[in-house]
Protein backbone atom coordinates (compact mmCIF):
# COMPACT_ATOMS: atom_id res chain seq x y z
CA UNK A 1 59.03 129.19 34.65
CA UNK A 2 61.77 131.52 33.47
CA UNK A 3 65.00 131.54 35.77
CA UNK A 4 66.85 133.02 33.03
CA UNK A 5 65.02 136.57 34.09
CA UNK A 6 66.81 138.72 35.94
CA UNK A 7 65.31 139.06 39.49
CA UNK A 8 64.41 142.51 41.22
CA UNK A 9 63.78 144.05 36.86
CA UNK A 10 60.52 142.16 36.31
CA UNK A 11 60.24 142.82 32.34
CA UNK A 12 57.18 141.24 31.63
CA UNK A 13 54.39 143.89 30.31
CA UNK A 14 50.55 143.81 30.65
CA UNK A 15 48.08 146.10 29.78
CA UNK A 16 47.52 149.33 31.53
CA UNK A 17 44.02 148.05 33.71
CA UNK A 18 42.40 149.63 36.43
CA UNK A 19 43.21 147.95 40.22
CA UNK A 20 40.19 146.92 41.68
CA UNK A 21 42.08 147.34 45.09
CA UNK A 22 44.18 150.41 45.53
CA UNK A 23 44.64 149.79 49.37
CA UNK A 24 44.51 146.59 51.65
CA UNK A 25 41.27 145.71 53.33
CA UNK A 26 40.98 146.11 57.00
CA UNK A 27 40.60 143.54 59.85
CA UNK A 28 39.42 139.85 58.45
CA UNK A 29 38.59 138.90 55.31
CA UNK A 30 34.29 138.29 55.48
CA UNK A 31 34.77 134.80 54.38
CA UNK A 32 36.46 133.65 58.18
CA UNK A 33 34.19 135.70 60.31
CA UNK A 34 33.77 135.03 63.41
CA UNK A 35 37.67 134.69 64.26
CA UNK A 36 39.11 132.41 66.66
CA UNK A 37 39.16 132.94 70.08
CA UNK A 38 43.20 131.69 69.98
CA UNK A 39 43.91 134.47 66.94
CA UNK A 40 47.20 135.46 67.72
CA UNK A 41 47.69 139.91 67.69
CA UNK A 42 51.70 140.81 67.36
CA UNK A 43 52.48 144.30 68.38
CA UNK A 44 53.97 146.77 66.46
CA UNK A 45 56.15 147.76 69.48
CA UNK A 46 59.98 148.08 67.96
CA UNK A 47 58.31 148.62 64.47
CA UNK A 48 57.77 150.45 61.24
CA UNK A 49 54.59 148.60 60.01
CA UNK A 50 52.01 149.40 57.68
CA UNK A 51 51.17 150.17 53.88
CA UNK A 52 53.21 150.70 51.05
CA UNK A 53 52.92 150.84 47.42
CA UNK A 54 54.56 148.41 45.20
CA UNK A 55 55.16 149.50 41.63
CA UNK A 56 54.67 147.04 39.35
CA UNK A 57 54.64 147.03 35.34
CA UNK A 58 50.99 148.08 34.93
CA UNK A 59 50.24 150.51 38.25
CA UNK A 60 50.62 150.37 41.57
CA UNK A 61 50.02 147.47 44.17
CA UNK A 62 49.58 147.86 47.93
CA UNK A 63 51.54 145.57 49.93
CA UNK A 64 52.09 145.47 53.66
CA UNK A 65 55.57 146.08 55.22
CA UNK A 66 56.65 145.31 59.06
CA UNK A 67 60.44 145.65 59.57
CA UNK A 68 62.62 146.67 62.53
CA UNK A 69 62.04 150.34 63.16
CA UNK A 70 65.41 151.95 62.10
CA UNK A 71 66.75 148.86 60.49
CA UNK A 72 68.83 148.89 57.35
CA UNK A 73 70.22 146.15 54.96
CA UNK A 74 67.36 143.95 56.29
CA UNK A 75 67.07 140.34 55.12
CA UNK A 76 63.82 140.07 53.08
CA UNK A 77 60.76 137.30 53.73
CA UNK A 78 57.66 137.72 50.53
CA UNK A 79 54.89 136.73 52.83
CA UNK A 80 52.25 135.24 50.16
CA UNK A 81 48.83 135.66 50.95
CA UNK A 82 46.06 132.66 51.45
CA UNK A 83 43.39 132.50 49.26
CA UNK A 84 41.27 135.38 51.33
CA UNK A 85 44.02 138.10 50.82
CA UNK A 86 46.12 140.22 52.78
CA UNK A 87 44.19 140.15 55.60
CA UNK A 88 44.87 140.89 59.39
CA UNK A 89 46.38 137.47 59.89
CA UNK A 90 49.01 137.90 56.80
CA UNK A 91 49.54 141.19 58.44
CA UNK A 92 50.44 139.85 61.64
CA UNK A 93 52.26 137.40 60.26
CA UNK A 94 54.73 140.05 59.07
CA UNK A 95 55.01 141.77 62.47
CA UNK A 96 56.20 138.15 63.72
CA UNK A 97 58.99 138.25 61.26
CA UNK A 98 59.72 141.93 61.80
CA UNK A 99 59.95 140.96 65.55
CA UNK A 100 62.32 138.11 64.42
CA UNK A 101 64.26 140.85 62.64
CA UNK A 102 63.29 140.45 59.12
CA UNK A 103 61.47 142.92 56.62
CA UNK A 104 58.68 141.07 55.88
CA UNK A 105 55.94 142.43 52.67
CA UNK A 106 52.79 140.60 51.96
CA UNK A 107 51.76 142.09 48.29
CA UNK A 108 48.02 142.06 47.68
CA UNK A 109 48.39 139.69 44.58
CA UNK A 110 44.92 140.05 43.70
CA UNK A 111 44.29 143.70 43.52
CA UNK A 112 43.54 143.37 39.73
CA UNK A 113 41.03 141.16 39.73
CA UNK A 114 39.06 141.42 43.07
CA UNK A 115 39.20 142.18 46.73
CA UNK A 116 38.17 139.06 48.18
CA UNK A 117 38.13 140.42 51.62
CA UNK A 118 34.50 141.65 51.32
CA UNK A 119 33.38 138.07 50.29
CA UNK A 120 31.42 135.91 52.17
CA UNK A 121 31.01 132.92 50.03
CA UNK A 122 33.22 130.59 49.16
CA UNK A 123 32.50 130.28 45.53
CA UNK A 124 33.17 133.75 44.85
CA UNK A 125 36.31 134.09 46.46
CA UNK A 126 37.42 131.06 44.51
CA UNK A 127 36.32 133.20 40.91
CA UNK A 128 38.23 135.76 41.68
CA UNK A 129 41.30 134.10 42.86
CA UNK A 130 40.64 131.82 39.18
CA UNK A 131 41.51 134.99 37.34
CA UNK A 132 45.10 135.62 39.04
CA UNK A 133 47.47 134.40 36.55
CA UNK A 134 50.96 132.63 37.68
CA UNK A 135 52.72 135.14 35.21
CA UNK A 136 51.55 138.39 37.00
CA UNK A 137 52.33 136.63 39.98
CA UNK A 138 56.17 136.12 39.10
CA UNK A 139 56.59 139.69 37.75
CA UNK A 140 54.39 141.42 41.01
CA UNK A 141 56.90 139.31 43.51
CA UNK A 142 59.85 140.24 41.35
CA UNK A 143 58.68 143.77 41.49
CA UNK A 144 58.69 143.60 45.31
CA UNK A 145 61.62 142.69 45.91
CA UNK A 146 62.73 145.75 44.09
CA UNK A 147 60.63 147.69 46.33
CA UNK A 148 63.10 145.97 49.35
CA UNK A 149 66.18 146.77 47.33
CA UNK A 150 65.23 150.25 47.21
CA UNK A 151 63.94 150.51 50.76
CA UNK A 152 66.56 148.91 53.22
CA UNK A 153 66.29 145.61 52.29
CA UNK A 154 68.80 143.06 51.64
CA UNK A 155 67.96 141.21 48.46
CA UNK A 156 70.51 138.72 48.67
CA UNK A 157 69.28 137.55 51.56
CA UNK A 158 65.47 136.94 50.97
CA UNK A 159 63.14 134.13 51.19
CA UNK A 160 59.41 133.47 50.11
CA UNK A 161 56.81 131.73 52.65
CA UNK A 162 53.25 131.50 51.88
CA UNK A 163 50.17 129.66 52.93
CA UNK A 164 47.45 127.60 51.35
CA UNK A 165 47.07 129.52 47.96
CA UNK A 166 50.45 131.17 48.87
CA UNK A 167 52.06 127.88 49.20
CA UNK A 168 51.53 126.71 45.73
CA UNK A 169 53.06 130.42 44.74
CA UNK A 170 56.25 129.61 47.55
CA UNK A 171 56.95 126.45 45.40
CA UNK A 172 56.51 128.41 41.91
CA UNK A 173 58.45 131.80 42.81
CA UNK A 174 61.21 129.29 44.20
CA UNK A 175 61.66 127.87 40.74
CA UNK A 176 61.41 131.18 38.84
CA UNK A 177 63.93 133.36 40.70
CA UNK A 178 66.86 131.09 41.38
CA UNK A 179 68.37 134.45 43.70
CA UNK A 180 66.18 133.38 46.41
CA UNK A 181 68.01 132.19 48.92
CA UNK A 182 65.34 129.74 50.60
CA UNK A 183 61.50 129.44 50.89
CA UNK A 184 59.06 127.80 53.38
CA UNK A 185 55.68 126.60 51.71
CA UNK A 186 52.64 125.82 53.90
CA UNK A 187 50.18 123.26 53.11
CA UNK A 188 50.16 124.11 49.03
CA UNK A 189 48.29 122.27 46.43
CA UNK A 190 51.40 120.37 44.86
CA UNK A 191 49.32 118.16 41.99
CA UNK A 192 47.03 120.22 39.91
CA UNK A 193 45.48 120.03 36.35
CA UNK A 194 47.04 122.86 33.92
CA UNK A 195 45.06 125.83 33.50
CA UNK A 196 45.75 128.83 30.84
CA UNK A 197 46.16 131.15 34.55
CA UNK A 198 48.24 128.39 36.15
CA UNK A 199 50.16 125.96 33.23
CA UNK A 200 52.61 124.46 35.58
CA UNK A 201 52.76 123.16 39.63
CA UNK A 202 55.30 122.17 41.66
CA UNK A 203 55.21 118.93 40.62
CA UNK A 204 56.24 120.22 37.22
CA UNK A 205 59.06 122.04 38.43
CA UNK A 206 60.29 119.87 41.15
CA UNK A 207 63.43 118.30 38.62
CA UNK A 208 64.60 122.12 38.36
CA UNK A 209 64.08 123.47 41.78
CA UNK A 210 67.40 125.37 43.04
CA UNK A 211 66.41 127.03 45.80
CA UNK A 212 66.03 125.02 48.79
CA UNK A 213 62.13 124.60 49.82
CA UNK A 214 61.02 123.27 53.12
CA UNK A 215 57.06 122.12 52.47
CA UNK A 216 55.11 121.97 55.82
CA UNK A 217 51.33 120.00 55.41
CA UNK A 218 48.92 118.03 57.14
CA UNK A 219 48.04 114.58 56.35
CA UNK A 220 44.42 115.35 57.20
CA UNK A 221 44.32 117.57 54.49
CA UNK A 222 41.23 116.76 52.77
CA UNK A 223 42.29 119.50 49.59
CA UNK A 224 45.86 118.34 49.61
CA UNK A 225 45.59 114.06 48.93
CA UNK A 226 49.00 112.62 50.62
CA UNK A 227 50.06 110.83 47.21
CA UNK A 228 50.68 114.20 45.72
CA UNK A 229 52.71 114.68 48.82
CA UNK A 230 54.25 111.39 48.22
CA UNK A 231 54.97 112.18 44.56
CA UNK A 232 56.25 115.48 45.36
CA UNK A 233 58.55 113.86 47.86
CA UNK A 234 60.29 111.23 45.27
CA UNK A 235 60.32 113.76 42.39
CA UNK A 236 62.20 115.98 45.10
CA UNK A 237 64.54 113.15 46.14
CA UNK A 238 65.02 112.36 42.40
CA UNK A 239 66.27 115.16 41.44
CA UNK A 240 68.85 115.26 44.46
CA UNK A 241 66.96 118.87 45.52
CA UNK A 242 67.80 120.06 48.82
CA UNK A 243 64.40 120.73 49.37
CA UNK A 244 62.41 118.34 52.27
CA UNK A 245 58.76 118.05 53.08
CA UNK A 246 57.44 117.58 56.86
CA UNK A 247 53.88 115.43 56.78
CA UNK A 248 52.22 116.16 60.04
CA UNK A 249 50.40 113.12 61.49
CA UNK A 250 46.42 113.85 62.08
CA UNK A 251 46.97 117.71 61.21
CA UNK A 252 44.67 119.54 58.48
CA UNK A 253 44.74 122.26 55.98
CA UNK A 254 44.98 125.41 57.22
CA UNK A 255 46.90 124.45 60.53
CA UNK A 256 48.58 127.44 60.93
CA UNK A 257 46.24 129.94 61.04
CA UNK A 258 45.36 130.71 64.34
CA UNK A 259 42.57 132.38 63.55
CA UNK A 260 40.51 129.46 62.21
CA UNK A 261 39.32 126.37 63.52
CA UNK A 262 41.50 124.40 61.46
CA UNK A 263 44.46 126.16 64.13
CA UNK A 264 46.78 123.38 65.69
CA UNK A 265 49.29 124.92 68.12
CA UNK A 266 51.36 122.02 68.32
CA UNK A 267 52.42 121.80 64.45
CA UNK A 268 51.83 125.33 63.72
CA UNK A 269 55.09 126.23 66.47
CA UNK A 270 56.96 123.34 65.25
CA UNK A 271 56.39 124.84 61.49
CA UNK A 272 57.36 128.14 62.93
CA UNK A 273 60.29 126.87 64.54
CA UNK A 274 61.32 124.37 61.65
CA UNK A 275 61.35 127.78 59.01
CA UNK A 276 63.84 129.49 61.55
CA UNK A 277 66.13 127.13 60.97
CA UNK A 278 65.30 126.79 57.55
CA UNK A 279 66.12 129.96 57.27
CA UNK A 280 69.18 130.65 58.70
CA UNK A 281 70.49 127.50 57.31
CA UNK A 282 70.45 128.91 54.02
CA UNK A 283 71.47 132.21 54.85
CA UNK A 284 68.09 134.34 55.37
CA UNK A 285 69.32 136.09 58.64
């Protein structure tokens, strides 16, 4: 990655292309329909909640914002989607923050290549998610955290979480903007094969890692083998890193969202609990 860039002035350049998504899908995405009868709903009581529009190098790139109503000089949480998008459950994950006092913004990270919210099948979420490359990922989180900068946030106190697809990206962002002050990475794929869209993991970055990760996972996590976990772990320890992973005994993929059968209350409130501190051990408050 390239911690050498300066955060919150994303200079990389793409090509003018047209955004497939111009504004975030509503409700679930298709794919996890029927929800839950435990899905959590956070209010938006106390709130200013809703869309916005990111600017990034190429366009523009809906994102969705909860924060304190009335707040100013707000510390920051990037909320990184799972694989399905910014759905209603990344949305409500925001409002928890907000209610926490944070601004929180999930950025729809795929709105160039697909809106995987209308998708029912597996396979075809998974092709357009294929297409997202780490680069454009980097430069559209960078570009967020502009958007805070310029919009009452306080960018020297902001963190990155993200889940499942967005925990892989918590690990990543980590290592390229060194200006984070923590991150929180749920159940992310840590071991991977390089692709030309995704040429490094986290266990490629682990011996540089400077901001301070906490990884949450499952060791029933059939997509997530624990000897990456493991490996992760000693290249961590290796390096010295501040950075700590919590394996969660019988617990799979997917435990904290509530919306899904894969929902465990248990370690998804200890997780929630365990980034609190995280947090405001490092400074995110």
């Amino acid at each position: 990655m390239h911690p050498e860039v300066i955060p919150f002035a994303p200079k990389t350049e793409y090509s003018r292309r047209d955004f497939v998504m111009t504004t975030l899908a509503g409700g679930f995405a298709a794919a996890v329909i029927p929800v839950s009868a435990e899905t959590i709903t956070t209010d938006s009581k106390g709130l200013t909640a809703g869309e916005v529009k990111i600017k990034v190098v190429d366009g523009e790139m809906p994102a969705y914002r909860a924060m304190p109503a009335g707040g100013k000089n707000l510390p920051v949480v990037l909320v990184v989607q799972e694989i399905f998008g910014v759905h209603e459950h990344i949305k409500d994950v925001c409002r928890r923050f907000a209610k926490e006092g944070y601004m929180a913004i999930a950025p729809e990270l795929y709105a160039r290549q697909g809106d995987v919210s209308k998708l029912k099948d597996m396979k075809e979420v998974s092709a357009v998610v294929s297409k997202v490359p780490d680069a454009q990922v980097m430069s559209d989180l960078d570009a967020t955290l502009a958007w805070a900068a310029q919009n009452n946030g306080d960018v020297k106190k902001a963190a990155v979480t993200g889940f499942c697809w967005g925990g892989r990206i918590t690990w990543m962002y980590a290592a390229h903007n060194p200006n984070l002050k923590a991150g929180v990475a749920w159940y992310g794929a840590l071991v991977r094969a390089a692709t030309p869209m995704t040429p490094t993991h986290p266990i490629d970055i682990a011996s540089k890692l400077k901001v301070p990760v906490l990884g949450l996972y499952g060791d029933a996590d059939s997509g997530i083998p624990n000897d990456t976990v493991g490996k992760m772990r000693d290249a961590l320890k290796a390096a010295g890193s501040k950075s700590e992973i919590v394996l969660y005994d019988d617990t799979p993929h997917g435990f904290h969202a509530d919306y899904r059968p894969s929902y465990r209350a248990g370690e998804a409130n200890d997780g929630w609990k365990r980034l609190m501190v995280w947090f405001r051990k490092y400074g995110v408050a």
